[in-house]
N, C-alpha and C. Protein backbone atom coordinates (compact mmCIF):
# COMPACT_ATOMS: atom_id res chain seq x y z
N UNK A 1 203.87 337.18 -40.01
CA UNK A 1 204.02 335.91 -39.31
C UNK A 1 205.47 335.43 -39.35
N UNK A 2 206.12 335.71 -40.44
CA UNK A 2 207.55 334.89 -40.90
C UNK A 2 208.28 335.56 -39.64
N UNK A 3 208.32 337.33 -39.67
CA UNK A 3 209.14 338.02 -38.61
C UNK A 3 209.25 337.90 -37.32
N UNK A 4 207.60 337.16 -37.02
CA UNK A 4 207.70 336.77 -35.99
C UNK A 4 208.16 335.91 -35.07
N UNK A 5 208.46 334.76 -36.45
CA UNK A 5 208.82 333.43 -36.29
C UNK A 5 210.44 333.73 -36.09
N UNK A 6 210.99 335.06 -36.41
CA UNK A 6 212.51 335.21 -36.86
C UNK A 6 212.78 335.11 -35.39
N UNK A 7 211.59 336.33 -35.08
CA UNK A 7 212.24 337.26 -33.70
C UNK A 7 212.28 336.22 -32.57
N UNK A 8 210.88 334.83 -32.06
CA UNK A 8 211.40 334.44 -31.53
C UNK A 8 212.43 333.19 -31.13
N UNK A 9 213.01 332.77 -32.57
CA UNK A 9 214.17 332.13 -32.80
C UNK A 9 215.25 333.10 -32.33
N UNK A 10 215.57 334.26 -32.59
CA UNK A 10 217.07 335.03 -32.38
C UNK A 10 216.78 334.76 -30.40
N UNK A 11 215.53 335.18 -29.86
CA UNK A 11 215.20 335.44 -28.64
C UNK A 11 215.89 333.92 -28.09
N UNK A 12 214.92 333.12 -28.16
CA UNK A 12 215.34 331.67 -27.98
C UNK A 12 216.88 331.41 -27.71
N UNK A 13 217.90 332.00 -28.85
CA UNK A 13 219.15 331.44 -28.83
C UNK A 13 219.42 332.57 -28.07
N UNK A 14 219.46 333.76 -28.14
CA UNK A 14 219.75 334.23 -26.89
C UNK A 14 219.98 333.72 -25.83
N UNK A 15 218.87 333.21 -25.62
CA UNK A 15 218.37 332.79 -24.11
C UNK A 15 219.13 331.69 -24.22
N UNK A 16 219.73 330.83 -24.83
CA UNK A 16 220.30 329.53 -24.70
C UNK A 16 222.03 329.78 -24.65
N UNK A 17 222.52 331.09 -25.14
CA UNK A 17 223.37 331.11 -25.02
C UNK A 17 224.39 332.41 -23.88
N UNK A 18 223.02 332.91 -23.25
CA UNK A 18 223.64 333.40 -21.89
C UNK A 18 224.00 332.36 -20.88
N UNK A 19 224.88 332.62 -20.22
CA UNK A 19 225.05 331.80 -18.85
C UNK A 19 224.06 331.90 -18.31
N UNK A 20 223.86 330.83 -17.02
CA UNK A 20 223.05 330.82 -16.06
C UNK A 20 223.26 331.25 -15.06
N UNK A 21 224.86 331.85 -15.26
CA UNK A 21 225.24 332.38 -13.64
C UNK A 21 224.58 334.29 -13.91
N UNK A 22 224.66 334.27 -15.25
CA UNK A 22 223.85 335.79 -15.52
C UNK A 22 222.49 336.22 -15.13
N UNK A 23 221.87 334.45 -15.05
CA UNK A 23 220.20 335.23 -15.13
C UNK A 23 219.87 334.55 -13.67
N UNK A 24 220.90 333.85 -12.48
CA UNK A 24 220.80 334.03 -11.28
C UNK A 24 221.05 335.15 -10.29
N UNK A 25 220.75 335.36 -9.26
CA UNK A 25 220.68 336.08 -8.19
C UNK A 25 221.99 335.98 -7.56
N UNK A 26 222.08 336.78 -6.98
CA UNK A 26 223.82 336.42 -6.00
C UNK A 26 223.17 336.11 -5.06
N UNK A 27 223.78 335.22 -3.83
CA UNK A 27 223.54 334.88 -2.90
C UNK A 27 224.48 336.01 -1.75
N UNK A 28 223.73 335.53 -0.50
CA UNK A 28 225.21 337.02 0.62
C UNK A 28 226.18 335.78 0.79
N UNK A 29 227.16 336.34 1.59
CA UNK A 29 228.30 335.36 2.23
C UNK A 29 228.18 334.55 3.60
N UNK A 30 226.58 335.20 3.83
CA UNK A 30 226.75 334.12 4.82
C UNK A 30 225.60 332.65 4.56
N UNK A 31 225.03 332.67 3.30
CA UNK A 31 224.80 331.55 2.16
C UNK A 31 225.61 331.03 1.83
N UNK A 32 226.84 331.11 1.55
CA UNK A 32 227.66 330.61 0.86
C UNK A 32 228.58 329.33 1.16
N UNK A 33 228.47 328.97 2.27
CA UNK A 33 228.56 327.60 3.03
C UNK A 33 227.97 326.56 2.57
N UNK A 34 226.70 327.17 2.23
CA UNK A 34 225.74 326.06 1.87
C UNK A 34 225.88 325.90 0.40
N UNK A 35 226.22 326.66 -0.45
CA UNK A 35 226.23 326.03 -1.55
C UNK A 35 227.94 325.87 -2.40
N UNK A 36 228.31 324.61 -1.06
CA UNK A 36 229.60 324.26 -1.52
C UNK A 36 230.02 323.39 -2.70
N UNK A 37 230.79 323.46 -3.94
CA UNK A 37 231.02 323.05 -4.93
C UNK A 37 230.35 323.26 -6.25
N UNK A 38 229.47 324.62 -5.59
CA UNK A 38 228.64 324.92 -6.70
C UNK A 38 228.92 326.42 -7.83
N UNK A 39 228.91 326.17 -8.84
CA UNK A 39 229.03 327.82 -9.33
C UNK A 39 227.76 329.07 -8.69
N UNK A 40 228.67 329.76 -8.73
CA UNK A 40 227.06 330.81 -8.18
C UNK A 40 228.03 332.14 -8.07
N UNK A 41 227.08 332.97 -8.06
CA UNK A 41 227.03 334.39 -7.90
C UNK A 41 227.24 335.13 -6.23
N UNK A 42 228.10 335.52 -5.49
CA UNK A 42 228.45 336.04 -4.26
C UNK A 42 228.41 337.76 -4.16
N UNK A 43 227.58 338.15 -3.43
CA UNK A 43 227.75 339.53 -3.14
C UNK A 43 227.89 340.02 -2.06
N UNK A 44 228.96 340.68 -2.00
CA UNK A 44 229.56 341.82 -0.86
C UNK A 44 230.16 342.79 -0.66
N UNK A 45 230.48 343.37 0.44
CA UNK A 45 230.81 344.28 0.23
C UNK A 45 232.73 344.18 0.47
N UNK A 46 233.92 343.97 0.03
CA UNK A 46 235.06 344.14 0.49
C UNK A 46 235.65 345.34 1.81
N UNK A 47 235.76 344.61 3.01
CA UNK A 47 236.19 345.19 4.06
C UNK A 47 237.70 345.47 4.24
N UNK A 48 238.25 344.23 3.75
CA UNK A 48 239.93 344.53 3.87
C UNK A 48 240.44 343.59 2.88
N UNK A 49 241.43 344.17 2.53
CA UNK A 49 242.57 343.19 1.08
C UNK A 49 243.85 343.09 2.00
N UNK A 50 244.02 342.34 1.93
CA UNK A 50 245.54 341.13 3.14
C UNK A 50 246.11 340.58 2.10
N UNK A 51 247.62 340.05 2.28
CA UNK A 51 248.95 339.49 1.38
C UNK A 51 249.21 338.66 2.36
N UNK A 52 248.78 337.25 2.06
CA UNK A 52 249.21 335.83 2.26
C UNK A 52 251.07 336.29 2.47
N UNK A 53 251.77 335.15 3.37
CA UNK A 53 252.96 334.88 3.09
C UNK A 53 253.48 334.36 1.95
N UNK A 54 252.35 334.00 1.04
CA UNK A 54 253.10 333.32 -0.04
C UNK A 54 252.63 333.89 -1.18
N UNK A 55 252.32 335.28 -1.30
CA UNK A 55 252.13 336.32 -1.92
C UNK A 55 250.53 336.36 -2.33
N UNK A 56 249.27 335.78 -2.32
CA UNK A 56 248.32 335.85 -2.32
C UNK A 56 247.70 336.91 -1.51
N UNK A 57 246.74 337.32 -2.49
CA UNK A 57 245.86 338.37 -1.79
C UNK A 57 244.82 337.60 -1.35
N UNK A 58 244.08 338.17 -0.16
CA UNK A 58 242.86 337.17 0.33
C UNK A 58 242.09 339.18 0.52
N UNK A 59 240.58 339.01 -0.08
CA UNK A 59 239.72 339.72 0.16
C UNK A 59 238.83 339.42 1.32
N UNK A 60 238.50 340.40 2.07
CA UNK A 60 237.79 339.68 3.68
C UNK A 60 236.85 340.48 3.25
N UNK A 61 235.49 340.13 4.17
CA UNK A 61 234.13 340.55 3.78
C UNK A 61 233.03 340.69 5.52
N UNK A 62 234.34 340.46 6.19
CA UNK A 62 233.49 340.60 7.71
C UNK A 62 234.59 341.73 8.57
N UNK A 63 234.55 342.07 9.09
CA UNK A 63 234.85 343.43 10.20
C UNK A 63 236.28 342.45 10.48
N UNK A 64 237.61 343.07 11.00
CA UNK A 64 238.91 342.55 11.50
C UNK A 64 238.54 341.71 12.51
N UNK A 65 238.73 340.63 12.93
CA UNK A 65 238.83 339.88 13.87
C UNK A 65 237.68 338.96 14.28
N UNK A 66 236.67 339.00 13.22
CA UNK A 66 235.66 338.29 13.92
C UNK A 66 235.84 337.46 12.46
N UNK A 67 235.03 335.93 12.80
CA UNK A 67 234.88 334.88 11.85
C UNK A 67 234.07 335.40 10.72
N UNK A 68 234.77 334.76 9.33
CA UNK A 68 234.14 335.35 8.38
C UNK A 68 233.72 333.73 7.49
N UNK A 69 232.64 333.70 7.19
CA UNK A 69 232.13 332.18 6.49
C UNK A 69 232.78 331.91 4.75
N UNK A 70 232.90 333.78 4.12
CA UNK A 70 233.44 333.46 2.75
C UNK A 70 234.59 334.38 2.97
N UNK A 71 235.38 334.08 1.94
CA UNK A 71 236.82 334.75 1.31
C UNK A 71 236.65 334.58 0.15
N UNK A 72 237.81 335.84 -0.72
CA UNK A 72 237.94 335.54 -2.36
C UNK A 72 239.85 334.97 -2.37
N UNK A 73 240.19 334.68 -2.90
CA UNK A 73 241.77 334.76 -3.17
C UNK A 73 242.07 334.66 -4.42
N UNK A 74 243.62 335.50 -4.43
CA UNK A 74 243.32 335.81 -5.93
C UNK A 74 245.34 335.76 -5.77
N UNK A 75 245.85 334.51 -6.65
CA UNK A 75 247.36 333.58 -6.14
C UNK A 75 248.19 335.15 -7.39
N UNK A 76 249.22 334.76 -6.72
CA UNK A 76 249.91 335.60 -7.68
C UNK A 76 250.33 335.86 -9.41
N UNK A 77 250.01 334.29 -9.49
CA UNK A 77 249.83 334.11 -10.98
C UNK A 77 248.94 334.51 -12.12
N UNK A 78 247.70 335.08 -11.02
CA UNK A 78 246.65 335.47 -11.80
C UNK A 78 246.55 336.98 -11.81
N UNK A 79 247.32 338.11 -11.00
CA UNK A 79 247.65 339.07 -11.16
C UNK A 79 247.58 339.81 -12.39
N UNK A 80 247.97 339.61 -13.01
CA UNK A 80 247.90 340.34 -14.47
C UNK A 80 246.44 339.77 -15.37
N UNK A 81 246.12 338.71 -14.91
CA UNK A 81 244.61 338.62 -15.53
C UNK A 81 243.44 339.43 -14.69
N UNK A 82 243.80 340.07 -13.48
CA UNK A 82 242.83 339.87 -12.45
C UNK A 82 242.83 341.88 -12.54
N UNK A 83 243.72 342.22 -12.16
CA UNK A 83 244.15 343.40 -11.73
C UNK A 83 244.39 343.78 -10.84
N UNK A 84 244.99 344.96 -10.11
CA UNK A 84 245.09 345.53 -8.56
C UNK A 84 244.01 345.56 -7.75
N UNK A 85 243.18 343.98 -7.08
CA UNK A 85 242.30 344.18 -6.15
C UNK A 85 242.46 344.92 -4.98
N UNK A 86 243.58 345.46 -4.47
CA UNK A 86 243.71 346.64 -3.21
C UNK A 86 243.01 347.65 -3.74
N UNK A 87 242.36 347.97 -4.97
CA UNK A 87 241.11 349.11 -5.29
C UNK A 87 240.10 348.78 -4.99
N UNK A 88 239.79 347.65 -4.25
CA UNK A 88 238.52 346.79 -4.19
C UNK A 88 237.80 347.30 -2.76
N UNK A 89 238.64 347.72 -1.70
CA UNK A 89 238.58 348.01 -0.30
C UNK A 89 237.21 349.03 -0.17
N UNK A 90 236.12 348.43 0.28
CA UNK A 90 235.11 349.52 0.60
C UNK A 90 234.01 349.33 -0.50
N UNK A 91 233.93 348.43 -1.83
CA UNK A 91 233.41 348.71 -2.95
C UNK A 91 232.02 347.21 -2.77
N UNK A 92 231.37 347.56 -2.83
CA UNK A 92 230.25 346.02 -3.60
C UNK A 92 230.81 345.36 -4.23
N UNK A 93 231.31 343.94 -4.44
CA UNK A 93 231.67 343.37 -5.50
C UNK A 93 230.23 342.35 -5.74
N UNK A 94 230.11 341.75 -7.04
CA UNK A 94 229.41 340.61 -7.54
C UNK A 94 230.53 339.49 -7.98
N UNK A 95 231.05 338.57 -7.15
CA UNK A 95 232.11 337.52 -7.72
C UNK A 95 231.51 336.12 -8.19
N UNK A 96 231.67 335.82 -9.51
CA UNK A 96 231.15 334.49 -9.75
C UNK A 96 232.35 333.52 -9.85
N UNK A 97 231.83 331.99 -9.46
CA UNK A 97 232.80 330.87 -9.25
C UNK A 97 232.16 329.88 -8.19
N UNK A 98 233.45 329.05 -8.78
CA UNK A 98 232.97 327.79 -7.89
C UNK A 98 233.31 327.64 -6.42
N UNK A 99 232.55 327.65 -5.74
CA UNK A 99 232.71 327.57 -3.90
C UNK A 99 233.11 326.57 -3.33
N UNK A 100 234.50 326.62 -3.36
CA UNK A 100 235.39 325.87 -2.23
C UNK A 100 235.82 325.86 -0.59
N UNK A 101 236.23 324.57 -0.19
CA UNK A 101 236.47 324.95 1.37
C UNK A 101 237.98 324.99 1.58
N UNK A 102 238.33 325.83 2.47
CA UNK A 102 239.44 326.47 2.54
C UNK A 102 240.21 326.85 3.92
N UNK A 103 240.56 325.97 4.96
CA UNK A 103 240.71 326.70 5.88
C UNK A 103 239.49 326.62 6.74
N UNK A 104 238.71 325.96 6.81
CA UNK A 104 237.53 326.18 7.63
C UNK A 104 236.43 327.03 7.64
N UNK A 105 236.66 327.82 6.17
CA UNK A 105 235.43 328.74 5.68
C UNK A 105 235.32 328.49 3.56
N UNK A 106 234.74 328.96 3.29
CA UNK A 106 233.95 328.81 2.21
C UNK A 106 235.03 329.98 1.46
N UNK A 107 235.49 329.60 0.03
CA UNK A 107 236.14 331.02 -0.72
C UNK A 107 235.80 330.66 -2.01
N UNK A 108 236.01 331.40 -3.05
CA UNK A 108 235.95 331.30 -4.69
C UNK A 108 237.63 332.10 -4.67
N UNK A 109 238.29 331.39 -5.68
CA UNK A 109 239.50 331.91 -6.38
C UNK A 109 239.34 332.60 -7.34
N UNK A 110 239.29 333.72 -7.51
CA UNK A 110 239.79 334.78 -8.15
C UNK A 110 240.61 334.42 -9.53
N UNK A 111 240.58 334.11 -10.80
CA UNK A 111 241.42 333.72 -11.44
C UNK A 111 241.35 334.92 -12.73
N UNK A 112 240.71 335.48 -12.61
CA UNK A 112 240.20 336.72 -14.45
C UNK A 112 239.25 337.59 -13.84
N UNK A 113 239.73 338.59 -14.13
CA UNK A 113 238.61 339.88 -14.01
C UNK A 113 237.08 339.70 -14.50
N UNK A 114 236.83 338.62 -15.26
CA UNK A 114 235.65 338.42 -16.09
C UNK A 114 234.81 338.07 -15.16
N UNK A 115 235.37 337.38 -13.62
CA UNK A 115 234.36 336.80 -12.86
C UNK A 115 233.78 338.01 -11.83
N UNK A 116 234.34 339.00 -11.98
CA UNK A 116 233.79 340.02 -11.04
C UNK A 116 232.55 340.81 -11.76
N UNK A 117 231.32 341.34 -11.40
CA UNK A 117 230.33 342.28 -12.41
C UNK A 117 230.79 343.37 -11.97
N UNK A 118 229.96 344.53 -13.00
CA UNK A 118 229.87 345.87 -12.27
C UNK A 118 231.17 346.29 -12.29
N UNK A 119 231.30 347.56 -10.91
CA UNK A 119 232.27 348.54 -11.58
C UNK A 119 233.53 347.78 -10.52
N UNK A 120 233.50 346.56 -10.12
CA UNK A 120 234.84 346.14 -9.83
C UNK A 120 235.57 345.49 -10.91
N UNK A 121 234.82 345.60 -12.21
CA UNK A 121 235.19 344.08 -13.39
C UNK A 121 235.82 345.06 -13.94
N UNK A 122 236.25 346.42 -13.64
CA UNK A 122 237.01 347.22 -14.64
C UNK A 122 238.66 347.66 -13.24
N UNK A 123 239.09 346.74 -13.15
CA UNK A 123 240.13 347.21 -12.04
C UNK A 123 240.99 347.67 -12.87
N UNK A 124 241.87 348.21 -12.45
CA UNK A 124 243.17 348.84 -13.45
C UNK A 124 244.85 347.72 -12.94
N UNK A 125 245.32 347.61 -13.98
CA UNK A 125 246.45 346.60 -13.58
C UNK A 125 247.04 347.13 -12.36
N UNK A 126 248.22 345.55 -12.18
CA UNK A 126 248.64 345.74 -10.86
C UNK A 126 250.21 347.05 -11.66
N UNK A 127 250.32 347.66 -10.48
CA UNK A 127 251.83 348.38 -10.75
C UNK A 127 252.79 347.47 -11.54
N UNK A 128 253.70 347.95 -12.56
CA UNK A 128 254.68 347.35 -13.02
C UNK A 128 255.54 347.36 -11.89
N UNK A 129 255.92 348.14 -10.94
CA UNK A 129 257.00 347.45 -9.86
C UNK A 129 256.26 347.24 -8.96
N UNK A 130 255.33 346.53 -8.45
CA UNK A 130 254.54 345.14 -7.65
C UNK A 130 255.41 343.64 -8.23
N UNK A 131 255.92 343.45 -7.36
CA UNK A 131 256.79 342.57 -7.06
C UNK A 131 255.91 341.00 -5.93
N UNK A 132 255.71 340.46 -6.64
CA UNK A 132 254.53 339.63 -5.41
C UNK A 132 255.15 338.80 -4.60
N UNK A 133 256.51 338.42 -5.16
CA UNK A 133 257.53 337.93 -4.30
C UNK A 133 257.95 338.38 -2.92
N UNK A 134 258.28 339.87 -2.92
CA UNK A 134 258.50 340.79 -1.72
C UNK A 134 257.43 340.90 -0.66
N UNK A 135 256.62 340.69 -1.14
CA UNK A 135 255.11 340.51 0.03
C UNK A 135 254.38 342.00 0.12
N UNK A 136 254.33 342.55 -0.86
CA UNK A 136 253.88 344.36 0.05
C UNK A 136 255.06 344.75 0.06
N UNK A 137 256.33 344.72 -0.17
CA UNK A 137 257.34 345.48 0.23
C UNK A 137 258.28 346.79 -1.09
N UNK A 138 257.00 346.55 -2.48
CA UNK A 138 257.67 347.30 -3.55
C UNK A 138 256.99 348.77 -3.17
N UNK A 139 257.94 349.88 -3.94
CA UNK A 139 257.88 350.73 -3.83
C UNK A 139 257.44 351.60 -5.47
N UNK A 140 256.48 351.99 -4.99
CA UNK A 140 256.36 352.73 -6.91
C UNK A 140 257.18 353.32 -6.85
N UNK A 141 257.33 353.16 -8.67
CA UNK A 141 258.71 354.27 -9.66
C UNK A 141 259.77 353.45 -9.01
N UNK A 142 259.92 352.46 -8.57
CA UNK A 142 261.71 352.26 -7.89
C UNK A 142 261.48 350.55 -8.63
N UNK A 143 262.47 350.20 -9.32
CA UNK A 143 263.18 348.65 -9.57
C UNK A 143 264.18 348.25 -9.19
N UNK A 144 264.10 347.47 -8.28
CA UNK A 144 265.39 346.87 -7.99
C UNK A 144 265.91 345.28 -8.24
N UNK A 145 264.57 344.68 -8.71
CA UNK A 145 264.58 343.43 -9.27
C UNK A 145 265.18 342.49 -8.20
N UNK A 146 264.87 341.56 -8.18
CA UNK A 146 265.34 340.22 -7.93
C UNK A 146 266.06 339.38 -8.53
N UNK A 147 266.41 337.72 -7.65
CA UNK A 147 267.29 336.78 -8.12
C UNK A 147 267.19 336.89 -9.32
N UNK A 148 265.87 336.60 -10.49
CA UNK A 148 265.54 336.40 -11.33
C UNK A 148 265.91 337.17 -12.53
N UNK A 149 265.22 338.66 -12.21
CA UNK A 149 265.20 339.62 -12.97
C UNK A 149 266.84 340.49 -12.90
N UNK A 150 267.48 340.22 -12.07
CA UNK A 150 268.59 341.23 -12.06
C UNK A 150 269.90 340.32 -12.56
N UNK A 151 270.63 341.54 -13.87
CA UNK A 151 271.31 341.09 -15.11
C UNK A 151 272.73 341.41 -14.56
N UNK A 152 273.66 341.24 -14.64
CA UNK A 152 274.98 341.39 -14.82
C UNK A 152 275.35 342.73 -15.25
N UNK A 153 275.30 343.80 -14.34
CA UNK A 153 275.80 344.96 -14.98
C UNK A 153 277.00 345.32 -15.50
N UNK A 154 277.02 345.38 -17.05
CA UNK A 154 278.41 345.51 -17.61
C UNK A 154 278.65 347.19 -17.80
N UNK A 155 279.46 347.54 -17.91
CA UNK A 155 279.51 348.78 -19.04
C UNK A 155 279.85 348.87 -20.09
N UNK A 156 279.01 349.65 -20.54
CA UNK A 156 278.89 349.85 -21.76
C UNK A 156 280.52 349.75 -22.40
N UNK A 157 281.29 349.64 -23.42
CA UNK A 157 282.21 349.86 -24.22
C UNK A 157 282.53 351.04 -24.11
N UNK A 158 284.02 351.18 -23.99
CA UNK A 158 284.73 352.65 -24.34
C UNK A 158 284.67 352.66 -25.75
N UNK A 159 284.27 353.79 -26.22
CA UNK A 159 284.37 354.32 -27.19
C UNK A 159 285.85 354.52 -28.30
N UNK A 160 285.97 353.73 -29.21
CA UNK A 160 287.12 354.17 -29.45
C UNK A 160 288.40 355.44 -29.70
N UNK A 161 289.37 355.27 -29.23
CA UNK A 161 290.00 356.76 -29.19
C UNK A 161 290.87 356.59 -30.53
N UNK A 162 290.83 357.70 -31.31
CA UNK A 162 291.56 357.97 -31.96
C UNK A 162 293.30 358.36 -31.97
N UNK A 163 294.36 357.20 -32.53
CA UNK A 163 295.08 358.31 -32.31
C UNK A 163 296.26 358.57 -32.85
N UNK A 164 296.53 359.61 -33.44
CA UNK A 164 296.98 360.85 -33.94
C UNK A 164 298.46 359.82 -34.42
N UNK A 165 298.90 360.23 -35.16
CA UNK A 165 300.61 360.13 -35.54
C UNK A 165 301.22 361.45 -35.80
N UNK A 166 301.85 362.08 -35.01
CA UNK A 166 302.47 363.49 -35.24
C UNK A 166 303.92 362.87 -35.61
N UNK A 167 303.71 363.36 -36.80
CA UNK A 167 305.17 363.45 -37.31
C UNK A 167 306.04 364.43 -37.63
């Protein structure tokens, strides 16, 4: 009787201490209008990954050119929490968050890899030379840095020369 009493106390707190966005359903994207300002669970499939002018990635979830009701965006700052979503292109995602309006359609921001399930929640970082400033314009293996990052090239010190007294 006691063990039983253990097992469903551990069960209980379990259950009290999963989220609720875990033991909901995802909704599709074209639900997702309707449940504006709410946390929830979104599933789709990623059709195309696009670079905002102001270095944001926006994930699309409807075919090029036709109206799409949700978006994800994911600002440049969150990059290194998030990872290289351009691996995302073609894949199911499960994105949880709160549903904002944006532009005249419905999006969740992207801020931590934690909000994605499944095998998009394991992205691999962005490139060390991804530059989010440049827009798309870095090149792997090549640094050329910016305003910011680029130092004053000195050279190095001559080495001292020795020298000689011939007498």
């Amino acid at each position: 009787m006691r063990l039983k009493c253990a097992a469903m106390a551990r069960l209980l707190l379990l259950l009290l201490l999963l989220p609720l966005s875990s033991l909901a359903q995802c909704i599709s994207i074209s639900d997702a209008p309707r449940h504006m300002g709410k946390k929830t669970c979104v599933a789709a499939k990623v059709v195309q990954v696009t670079q905002s002018e102001s270095g944001a990635f926006l994930l699309h979830f409807c075919a090029v050119g036709t109206p799409c009701p949700f978006a994800v965006r994911v600002f440049p700052i969150d990059f290194g929490y998030v990872g290289d979503v351009r691996k995302l292109v073609g894949k199911e995602i499960e994105i949880n968050g709160r549903i904002k309006a944006w532009k005249g359609q419905s999006e969740i921001v992207l801020r931590d890899a934690d909000q994605l399930r499944g095998a998009a929640a394991n992205l691999p970082p962005i490139p060390k030379t991804f530059d989010a400033s440049r827009r798309g314009n870095a090149k792997f293996g090549t640094f050329t840095g910016n305003k910011t990052t680029k130092r004053s090239m000195k050279r190095p010190p001559k080495e001292p020369t020795e020298e000689v007294d011939e007498e």
